[in-house]
PDB file of N, CA and C in Angstrom:
ATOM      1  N   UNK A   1      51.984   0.468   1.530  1.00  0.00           N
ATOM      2  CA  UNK A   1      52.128  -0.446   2.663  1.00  0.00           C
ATOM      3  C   UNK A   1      52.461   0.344   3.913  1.00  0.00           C
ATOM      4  N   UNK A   2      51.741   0.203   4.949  1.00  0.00           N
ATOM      5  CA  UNK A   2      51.700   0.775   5.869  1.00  0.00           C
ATOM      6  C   UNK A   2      52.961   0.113   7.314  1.00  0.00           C
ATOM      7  N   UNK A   3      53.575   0.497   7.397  1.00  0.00           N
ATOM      8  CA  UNK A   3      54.760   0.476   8.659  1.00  0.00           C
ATOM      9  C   UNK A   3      54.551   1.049   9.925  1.00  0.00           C
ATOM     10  N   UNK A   4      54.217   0.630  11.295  1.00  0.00           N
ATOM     11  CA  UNK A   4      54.327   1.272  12.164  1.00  0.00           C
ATOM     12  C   UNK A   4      54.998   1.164  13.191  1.00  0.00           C
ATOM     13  N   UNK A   5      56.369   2.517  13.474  1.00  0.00           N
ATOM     14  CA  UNK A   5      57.135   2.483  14.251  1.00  0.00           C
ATOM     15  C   UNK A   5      58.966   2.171  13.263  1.00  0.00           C
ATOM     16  N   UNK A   6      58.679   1.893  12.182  1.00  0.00           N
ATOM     17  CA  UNK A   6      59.996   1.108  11.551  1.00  0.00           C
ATOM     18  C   UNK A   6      60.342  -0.208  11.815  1.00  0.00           C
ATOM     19  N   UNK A   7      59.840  -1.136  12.849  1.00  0.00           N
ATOM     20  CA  UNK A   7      60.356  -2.185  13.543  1.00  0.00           C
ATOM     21  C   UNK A   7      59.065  -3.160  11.958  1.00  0.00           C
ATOM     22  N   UNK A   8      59.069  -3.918  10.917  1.00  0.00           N
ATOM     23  CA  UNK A   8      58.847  -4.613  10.588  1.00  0.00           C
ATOM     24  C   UNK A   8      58.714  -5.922  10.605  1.00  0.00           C
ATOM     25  N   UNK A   9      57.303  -6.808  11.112  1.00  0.00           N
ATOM     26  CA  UNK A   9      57.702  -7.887  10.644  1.00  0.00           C
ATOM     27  C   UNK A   9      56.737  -9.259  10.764  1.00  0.00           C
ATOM     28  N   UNK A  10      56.668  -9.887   9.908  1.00  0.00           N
ATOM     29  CA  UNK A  10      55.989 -11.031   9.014  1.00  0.00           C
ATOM     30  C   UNK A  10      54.485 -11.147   9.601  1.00  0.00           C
ATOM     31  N   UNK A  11      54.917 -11.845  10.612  1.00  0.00           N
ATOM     32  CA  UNK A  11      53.959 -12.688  11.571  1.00  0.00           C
ATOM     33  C   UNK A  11      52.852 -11.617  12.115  1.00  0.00           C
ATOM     34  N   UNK A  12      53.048  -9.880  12.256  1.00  0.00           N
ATOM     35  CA  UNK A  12      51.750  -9.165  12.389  1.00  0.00           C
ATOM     36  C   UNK A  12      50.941  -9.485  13.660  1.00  0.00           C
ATOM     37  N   UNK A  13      51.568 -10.439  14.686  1.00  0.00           N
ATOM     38  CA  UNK A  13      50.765 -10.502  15.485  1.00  0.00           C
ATOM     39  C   UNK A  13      51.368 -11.046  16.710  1.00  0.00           C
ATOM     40  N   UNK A  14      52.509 -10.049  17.571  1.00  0.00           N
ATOM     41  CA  UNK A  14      53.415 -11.071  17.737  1.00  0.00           C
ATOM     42  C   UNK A  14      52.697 -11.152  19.586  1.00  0.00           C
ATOM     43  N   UNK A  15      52.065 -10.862  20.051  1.00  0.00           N
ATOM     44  CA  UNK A  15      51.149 -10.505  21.318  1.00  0.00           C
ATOM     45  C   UNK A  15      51.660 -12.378  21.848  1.00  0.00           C
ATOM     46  N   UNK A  16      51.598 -12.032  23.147  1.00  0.00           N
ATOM     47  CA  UNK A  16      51.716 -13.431  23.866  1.00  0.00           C
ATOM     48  C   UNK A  16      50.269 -13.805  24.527  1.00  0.00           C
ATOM     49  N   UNK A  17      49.992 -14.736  24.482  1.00  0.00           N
ATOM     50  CA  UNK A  17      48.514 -15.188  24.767  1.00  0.00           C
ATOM     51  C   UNK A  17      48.254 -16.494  25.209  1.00  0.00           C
ATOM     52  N   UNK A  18      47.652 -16.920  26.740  1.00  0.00           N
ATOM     53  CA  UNK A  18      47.556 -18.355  27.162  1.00  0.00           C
ATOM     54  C   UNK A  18      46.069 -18.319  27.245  1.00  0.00           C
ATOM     55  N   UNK A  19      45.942 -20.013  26.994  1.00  0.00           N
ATOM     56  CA  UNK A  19      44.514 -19.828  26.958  1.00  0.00           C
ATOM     57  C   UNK A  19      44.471 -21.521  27.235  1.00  0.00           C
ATOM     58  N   UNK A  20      43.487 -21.761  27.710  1.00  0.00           N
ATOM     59  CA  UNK A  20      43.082 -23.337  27.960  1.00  0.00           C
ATOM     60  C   UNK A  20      41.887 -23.654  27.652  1.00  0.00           C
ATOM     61  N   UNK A  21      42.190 -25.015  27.608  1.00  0.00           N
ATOM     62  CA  UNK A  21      41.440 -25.660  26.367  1.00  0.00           C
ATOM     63  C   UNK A  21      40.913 -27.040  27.399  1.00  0.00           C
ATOM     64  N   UNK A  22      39.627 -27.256  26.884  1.00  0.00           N
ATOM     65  CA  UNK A  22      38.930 -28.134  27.071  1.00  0.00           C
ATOM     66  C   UNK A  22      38.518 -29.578  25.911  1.00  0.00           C
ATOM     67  N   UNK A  23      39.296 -30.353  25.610  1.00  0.00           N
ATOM     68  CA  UNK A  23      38.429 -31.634  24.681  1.00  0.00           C
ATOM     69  C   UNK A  23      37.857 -32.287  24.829  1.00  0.00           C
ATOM     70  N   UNK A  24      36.449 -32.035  24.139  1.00  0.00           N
ATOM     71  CA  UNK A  24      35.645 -33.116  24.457  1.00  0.00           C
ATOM     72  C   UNK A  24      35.099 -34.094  23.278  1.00  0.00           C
ATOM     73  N   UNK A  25      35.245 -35.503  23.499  1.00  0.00           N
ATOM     74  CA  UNK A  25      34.576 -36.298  22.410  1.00  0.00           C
ATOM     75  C   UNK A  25      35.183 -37.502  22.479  1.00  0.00           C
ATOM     76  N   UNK A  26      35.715 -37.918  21.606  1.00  0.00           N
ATOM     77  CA  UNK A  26      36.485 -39.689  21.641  1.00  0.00           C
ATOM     78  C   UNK A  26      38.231 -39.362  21.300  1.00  0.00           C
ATOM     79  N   UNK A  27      38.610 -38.708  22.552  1.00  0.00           N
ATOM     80  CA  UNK A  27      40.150 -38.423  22.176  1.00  0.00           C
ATOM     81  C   UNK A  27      41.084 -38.734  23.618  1.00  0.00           C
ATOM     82  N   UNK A  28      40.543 -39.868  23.723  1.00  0.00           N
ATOM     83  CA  UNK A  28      41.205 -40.581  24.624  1.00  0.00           C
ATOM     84  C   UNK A  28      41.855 -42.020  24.175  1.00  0.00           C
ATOM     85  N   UNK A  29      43.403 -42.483  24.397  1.00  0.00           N
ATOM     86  CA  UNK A  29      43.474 -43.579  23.791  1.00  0.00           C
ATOM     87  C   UNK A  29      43.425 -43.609  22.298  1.00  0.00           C
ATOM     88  N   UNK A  30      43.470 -42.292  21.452  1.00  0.00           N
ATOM     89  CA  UNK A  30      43.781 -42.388  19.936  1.00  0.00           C
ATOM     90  C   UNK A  30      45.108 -41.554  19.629  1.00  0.00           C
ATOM     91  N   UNK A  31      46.028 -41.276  20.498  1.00  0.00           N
ATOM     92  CA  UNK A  31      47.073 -40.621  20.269  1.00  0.00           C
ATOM     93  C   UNK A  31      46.940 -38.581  20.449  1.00  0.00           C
ATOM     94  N   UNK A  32      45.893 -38.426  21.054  1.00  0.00           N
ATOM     95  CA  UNK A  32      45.552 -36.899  21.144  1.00  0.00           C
ATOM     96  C   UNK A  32      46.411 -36.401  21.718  1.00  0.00           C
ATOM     97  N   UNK A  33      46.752 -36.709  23.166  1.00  0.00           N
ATOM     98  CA  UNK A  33      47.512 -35.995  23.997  1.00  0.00           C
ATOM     99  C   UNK A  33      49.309 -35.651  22.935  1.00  0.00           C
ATOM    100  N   UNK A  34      49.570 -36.923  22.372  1.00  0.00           N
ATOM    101  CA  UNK A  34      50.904 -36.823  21.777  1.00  0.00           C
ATOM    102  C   UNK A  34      51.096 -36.313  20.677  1.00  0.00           C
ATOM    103  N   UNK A  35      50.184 -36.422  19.459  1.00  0.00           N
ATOM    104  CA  UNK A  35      49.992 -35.796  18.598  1.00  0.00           C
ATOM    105  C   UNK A  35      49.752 -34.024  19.075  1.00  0.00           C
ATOM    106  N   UNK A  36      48.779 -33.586  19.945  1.00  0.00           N
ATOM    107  CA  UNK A  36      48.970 -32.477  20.460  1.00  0.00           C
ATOM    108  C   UNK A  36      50.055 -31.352  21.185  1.00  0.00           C
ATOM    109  N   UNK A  37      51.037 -32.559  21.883  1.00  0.00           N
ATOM    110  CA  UNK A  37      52.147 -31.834  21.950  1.00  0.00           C
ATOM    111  C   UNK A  37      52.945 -31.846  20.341  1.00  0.00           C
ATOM    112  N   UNK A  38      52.886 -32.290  19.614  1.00  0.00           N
ATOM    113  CA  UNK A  38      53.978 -32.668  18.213  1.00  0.00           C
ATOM    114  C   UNK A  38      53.507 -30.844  17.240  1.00  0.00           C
ATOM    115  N   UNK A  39      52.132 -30.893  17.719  1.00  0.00           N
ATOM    116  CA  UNK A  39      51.277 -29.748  16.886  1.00  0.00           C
ATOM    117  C   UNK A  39      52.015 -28.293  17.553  1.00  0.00           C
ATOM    118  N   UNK A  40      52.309 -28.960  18.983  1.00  0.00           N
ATOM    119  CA  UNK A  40      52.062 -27.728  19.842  1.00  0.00           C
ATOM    120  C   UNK A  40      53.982 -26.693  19.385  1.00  0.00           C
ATOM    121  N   UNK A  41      54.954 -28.297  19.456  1.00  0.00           N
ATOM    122  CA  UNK A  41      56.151 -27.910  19.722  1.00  0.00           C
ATOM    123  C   UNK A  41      56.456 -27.957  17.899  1.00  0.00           C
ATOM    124  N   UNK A  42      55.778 -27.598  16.855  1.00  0.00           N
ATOM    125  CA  UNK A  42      56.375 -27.248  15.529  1.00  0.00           C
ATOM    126  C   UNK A  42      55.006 -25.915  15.254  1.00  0.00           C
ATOM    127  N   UNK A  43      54.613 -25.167  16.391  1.00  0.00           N
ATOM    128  CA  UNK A  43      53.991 -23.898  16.332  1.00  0.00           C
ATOM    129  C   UNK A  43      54.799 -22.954  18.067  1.00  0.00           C
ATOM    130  N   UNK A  44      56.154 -23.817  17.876  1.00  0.00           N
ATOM    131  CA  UNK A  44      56.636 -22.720  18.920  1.00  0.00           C
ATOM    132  C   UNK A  44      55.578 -22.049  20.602  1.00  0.00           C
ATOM    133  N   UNK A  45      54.941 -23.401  20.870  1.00  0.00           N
ATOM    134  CA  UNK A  45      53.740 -23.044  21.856  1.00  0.00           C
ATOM    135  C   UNK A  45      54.251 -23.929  22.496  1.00  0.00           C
ATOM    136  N   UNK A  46      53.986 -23.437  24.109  1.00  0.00           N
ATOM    137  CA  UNK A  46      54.433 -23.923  25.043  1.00  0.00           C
ATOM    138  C   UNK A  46      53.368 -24.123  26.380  1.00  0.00           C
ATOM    139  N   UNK A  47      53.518 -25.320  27.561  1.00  0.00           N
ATOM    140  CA  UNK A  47      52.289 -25.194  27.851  1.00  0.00           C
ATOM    141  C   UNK A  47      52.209 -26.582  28.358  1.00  0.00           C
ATOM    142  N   UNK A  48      50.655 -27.806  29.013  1.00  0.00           N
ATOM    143  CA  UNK A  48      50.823 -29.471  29.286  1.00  0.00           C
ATOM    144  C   UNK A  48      49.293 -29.165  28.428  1.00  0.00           C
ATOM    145  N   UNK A  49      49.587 -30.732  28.175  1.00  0.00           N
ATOM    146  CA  UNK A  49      47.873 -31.612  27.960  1.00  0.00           C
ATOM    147  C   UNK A  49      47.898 -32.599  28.879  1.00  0.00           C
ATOM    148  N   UNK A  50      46.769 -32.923  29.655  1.00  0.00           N
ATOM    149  CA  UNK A  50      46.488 -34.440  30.171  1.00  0.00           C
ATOM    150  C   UNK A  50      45.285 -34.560  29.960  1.00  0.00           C
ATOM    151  N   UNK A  51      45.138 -35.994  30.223  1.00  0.00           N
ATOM    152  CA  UNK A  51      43.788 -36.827  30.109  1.00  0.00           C
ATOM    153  C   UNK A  51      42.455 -36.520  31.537  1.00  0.00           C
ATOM    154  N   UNK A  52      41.441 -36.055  31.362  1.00  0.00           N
ATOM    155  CA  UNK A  52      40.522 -35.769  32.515  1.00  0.00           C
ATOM    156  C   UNK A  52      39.887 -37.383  32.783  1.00  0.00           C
ATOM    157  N   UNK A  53      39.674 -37.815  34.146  1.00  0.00           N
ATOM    158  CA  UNK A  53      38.807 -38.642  34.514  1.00  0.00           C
ATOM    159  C   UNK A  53      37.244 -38.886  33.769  1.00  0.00           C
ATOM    160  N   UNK A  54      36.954 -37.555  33.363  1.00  0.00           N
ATOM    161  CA  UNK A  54      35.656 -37.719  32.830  1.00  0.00           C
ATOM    162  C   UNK A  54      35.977 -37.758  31.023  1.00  0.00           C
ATOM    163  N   UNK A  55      36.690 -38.566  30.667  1.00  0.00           N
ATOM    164  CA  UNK A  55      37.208 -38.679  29.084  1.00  0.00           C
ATOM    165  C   UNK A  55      37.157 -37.310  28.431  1.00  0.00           C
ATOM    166  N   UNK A  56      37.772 -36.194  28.708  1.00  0.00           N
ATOM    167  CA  UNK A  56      37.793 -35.100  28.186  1.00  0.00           C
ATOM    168  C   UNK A  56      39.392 -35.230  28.006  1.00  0.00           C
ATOM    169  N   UNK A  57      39.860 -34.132  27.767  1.00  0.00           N
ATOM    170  CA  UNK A  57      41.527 -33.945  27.720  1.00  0.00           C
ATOM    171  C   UNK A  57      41.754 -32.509  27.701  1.00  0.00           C
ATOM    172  N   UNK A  58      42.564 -32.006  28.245  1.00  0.00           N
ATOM    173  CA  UNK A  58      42.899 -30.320  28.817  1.00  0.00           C
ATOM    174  C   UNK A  58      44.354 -30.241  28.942  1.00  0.00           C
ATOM    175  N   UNK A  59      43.944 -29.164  28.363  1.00  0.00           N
ATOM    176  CA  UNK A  59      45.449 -28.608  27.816  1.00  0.00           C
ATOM    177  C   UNK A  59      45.717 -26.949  28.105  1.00  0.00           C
ATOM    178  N   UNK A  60      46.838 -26.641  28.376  1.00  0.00           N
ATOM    179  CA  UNK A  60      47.183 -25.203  28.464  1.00  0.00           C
ATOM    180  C   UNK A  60      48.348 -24.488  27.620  1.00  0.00           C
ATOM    181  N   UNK A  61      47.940 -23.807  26.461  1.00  0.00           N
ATOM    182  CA  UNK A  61      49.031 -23.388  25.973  1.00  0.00           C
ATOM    183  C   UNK A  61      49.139 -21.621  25.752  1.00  0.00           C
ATOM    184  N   UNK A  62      51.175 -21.617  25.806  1.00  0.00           N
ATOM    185  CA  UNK A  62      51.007 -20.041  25.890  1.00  0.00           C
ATOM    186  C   UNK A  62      52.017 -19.937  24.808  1.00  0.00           C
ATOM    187  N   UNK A  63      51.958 -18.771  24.237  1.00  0.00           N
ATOM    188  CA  UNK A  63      52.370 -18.809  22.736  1.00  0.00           C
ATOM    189  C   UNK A  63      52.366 -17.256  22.116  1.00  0.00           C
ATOM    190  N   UNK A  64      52.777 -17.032  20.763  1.00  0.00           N
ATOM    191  CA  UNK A  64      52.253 -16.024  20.334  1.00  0.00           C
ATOM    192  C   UNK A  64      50.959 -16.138  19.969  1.00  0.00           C
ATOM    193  N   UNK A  65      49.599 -14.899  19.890  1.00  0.00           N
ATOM    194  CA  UNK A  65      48.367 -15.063  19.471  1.00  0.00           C
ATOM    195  C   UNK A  65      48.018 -15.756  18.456  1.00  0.00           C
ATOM    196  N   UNK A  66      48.603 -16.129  17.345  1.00  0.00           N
ATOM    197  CA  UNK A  66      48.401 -16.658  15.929  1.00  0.00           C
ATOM    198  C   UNK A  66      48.824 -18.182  16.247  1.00  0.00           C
ATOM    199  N   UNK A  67      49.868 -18.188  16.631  1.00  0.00           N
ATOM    200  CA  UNK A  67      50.229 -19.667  17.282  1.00  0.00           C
ATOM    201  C   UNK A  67      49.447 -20.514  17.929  1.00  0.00           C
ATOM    202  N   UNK A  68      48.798 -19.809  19.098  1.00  0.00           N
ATOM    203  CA  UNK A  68      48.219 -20.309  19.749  1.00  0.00           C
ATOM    204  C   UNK A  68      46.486 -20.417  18.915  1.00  0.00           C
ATOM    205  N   UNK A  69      46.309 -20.019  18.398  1.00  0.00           N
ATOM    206  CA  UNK A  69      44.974 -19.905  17.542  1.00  0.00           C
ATOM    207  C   UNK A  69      45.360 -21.038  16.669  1.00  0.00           C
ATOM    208  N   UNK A  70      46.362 -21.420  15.853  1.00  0.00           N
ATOM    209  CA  UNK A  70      46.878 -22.369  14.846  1.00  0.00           C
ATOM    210  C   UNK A  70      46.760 -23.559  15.455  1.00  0.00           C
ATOM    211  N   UNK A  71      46.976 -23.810  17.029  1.00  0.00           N
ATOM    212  CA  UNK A  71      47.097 -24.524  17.975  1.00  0.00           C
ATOM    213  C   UNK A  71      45.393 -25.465  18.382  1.00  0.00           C
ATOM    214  N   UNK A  72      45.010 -24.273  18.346  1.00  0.00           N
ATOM    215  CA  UNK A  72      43.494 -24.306  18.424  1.00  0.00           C
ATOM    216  C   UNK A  72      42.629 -24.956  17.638  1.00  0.00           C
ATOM    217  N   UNK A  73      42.854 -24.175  15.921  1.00  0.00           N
ATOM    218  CA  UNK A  73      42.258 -24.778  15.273  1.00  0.00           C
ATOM    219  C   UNK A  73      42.852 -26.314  14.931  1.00  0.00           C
ATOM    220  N   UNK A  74      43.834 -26.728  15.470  1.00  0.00           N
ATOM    221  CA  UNK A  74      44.064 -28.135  15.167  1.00  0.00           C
ATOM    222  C   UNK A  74      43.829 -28.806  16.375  1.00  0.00           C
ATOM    223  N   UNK A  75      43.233 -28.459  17.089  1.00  0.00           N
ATOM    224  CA  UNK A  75      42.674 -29.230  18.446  1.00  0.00           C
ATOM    225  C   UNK A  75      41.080 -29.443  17.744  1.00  0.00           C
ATOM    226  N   UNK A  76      40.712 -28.988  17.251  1.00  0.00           N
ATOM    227  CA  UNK A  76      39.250 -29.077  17.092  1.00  0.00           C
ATOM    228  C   UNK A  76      38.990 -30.445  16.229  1.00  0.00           C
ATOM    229  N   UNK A  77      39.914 -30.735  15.316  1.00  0.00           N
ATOM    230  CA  UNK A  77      40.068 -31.734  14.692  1.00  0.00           C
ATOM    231  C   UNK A  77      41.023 -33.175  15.064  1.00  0.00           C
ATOM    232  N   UNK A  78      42.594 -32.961  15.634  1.00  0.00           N
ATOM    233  CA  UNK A  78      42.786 -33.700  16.282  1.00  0.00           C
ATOM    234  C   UNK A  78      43.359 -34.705  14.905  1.00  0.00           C
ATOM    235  N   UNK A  79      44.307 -35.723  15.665  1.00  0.00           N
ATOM    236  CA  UNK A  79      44.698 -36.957  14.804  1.00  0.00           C
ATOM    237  C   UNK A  79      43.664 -37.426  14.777  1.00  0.00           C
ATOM    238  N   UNK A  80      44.039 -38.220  13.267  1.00  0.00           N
ATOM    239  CA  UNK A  80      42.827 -38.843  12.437  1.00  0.00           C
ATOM    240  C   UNK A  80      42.174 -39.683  13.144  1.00  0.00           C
ATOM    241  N   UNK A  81      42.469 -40.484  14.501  1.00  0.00           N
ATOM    242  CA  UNK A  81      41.649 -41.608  14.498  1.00  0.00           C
ATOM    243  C   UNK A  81      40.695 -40.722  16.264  1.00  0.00           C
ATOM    244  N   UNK A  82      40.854 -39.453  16.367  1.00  0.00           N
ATOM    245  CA  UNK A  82      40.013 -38.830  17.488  1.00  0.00           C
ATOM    246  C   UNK A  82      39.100 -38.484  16.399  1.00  0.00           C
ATOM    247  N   UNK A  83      37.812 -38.186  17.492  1.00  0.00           N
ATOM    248  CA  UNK A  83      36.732 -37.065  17.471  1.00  0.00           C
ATOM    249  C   UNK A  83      36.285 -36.246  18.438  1.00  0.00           C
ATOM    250  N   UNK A  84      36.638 -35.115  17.540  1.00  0.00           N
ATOM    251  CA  UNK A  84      36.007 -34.239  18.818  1.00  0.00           C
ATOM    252  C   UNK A  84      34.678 -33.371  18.613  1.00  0.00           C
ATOM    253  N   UNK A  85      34.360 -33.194  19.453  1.00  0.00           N
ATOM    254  CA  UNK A  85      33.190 -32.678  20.214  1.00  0.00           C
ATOM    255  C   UNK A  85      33.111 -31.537  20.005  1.00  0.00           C
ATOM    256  N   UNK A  86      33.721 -30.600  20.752  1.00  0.00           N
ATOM    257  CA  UNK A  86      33.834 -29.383  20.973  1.00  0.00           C
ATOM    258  C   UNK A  86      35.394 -29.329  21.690  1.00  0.00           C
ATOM    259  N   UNK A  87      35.554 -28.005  22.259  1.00  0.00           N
ATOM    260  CA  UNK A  87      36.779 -27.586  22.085  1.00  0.00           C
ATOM    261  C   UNK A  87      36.592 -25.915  22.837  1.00  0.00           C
ATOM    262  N   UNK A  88      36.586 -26.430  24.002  1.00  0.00           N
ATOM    263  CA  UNK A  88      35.791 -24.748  25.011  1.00  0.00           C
ATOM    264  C   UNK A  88      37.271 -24.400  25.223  1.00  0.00           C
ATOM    265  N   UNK A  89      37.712 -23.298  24.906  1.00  0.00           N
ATOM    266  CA  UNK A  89      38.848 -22.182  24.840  1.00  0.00           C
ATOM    267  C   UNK A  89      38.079 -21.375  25.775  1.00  0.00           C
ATOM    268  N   UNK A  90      39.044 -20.756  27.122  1.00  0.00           N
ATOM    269  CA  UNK A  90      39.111 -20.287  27.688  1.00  0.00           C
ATOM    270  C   UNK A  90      40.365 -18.972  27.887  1.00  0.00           C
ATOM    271  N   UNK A  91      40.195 -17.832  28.754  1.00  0.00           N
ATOM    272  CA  UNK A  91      41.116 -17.230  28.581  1.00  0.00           C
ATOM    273  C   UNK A  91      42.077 -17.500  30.132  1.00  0.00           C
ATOM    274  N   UNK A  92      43.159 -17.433  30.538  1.00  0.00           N
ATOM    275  CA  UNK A  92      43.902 -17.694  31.181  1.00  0.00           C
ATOM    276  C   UNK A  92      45.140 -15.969  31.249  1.00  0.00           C
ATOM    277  N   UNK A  93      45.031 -15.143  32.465  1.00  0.00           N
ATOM    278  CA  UNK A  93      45.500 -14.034  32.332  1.00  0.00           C
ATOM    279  C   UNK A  93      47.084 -14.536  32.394  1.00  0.00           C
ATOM    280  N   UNK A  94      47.798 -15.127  33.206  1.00  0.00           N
ATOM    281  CA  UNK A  94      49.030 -15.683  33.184  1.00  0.00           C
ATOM    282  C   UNK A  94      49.347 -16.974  33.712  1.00  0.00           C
ATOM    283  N   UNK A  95      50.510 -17.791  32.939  1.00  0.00           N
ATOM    284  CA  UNK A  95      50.506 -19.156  33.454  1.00  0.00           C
ATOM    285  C   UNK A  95      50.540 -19.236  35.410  1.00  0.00           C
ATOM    286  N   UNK A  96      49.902 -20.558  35.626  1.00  0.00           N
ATOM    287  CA  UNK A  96      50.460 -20.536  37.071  1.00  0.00           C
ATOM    288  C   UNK A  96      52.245 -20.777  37.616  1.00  0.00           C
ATOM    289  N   UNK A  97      52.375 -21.134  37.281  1.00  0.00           N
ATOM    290  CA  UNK A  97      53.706 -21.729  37.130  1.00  0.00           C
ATOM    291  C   UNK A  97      54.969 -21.662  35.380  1.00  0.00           C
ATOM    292  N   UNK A  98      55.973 -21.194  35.329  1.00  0.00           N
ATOM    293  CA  UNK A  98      56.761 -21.098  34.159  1.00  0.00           C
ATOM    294  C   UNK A  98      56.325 -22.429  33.425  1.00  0.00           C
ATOM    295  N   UNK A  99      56.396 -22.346  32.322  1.00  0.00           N
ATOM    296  CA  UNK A  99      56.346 -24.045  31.438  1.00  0.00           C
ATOM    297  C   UNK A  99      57.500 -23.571  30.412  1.00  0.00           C
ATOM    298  N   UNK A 100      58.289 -25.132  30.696  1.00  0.00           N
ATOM    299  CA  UNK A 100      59.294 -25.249  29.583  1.00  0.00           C
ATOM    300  C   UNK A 100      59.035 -26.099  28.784  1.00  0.00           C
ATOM    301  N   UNK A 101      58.789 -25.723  26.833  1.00  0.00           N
ATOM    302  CA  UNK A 101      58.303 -27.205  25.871  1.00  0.00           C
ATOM    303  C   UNK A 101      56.493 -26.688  26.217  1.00  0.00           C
ATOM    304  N   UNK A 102      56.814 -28.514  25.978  1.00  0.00           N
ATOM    305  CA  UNK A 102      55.528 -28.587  26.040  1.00  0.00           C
ATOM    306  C   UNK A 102      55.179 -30.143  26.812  1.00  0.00           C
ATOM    307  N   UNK A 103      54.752 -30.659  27.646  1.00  0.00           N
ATOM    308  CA  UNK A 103      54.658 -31.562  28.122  1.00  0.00           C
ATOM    309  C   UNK A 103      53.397 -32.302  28.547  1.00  0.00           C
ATOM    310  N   UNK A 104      53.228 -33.442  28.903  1.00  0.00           N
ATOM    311  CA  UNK A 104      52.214 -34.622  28.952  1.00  0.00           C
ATOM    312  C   UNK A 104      52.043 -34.536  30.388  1.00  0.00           C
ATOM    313  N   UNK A 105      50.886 -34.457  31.188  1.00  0.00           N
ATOM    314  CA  UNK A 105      50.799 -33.915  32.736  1.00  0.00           C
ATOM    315  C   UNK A 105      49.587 -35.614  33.133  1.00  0.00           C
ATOM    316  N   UNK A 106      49.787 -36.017  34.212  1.00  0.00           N
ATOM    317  CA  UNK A 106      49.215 -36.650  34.679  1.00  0.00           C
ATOM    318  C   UNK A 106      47.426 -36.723  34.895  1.00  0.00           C
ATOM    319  N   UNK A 107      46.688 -37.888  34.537  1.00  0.00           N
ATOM    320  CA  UNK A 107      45.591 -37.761  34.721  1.00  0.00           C
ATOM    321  C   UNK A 107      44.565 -37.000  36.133  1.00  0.00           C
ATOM    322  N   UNK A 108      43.976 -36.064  35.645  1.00  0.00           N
ATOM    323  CA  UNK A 108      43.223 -35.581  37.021  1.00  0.00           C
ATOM    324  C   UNK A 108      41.692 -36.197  37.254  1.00  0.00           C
TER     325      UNK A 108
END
């Protein structure tokens, strides 16, 4: 087993990484936005979702890399009563503003 540096430990991936997210499909009005923060704040990711005018939903989360990927792949699927579409991940070099949690942001 390979060690590098002496500092050990689990998670293998501990890199910080924001990235935003685009939903698209029928995840408006089925609990997405709330269920998405519930996903977001028991994977330690931090970050908003709101609802787009054009029935999409967008979200920004910053996290460790694995987190935020865990984050991801449960956006693609979503509570049971959404569908989604797709799910365009973008990269984001640093937040605009600090985010504390994770929070529900007003329709744009």
């Amino acid at each position: 087993m390979h060690h590098s540096g002496g500092t050990y430990n689990n998670s293998g991936n501990t890199t910080t990484v924001t990235r935003h997210l685009l939903i698209r499909g029928h995840v408006q009005g089925v609990g997405y936005r709330w269920s998405l923060v519930q996903a977001a704040l028991q994977r330690g990711v931090q970050g908003w979702v709101r609802n787009r005018r054009d029935g999409s939903v967008e979200a920004l989360a910053t996290g460790p890399a694995d987190a935020v990927q865990s984050l991801i792949d449960w956006a693609r699927h979503g509570p049971p009563q959404a569908r989604v579409d797709a799910v365009d991940v973008g990269t984001v070099a640093e937040p605009a503003e600090p985010v504390a949690g994770f929070v529900q942001r007003e329709t744009v």
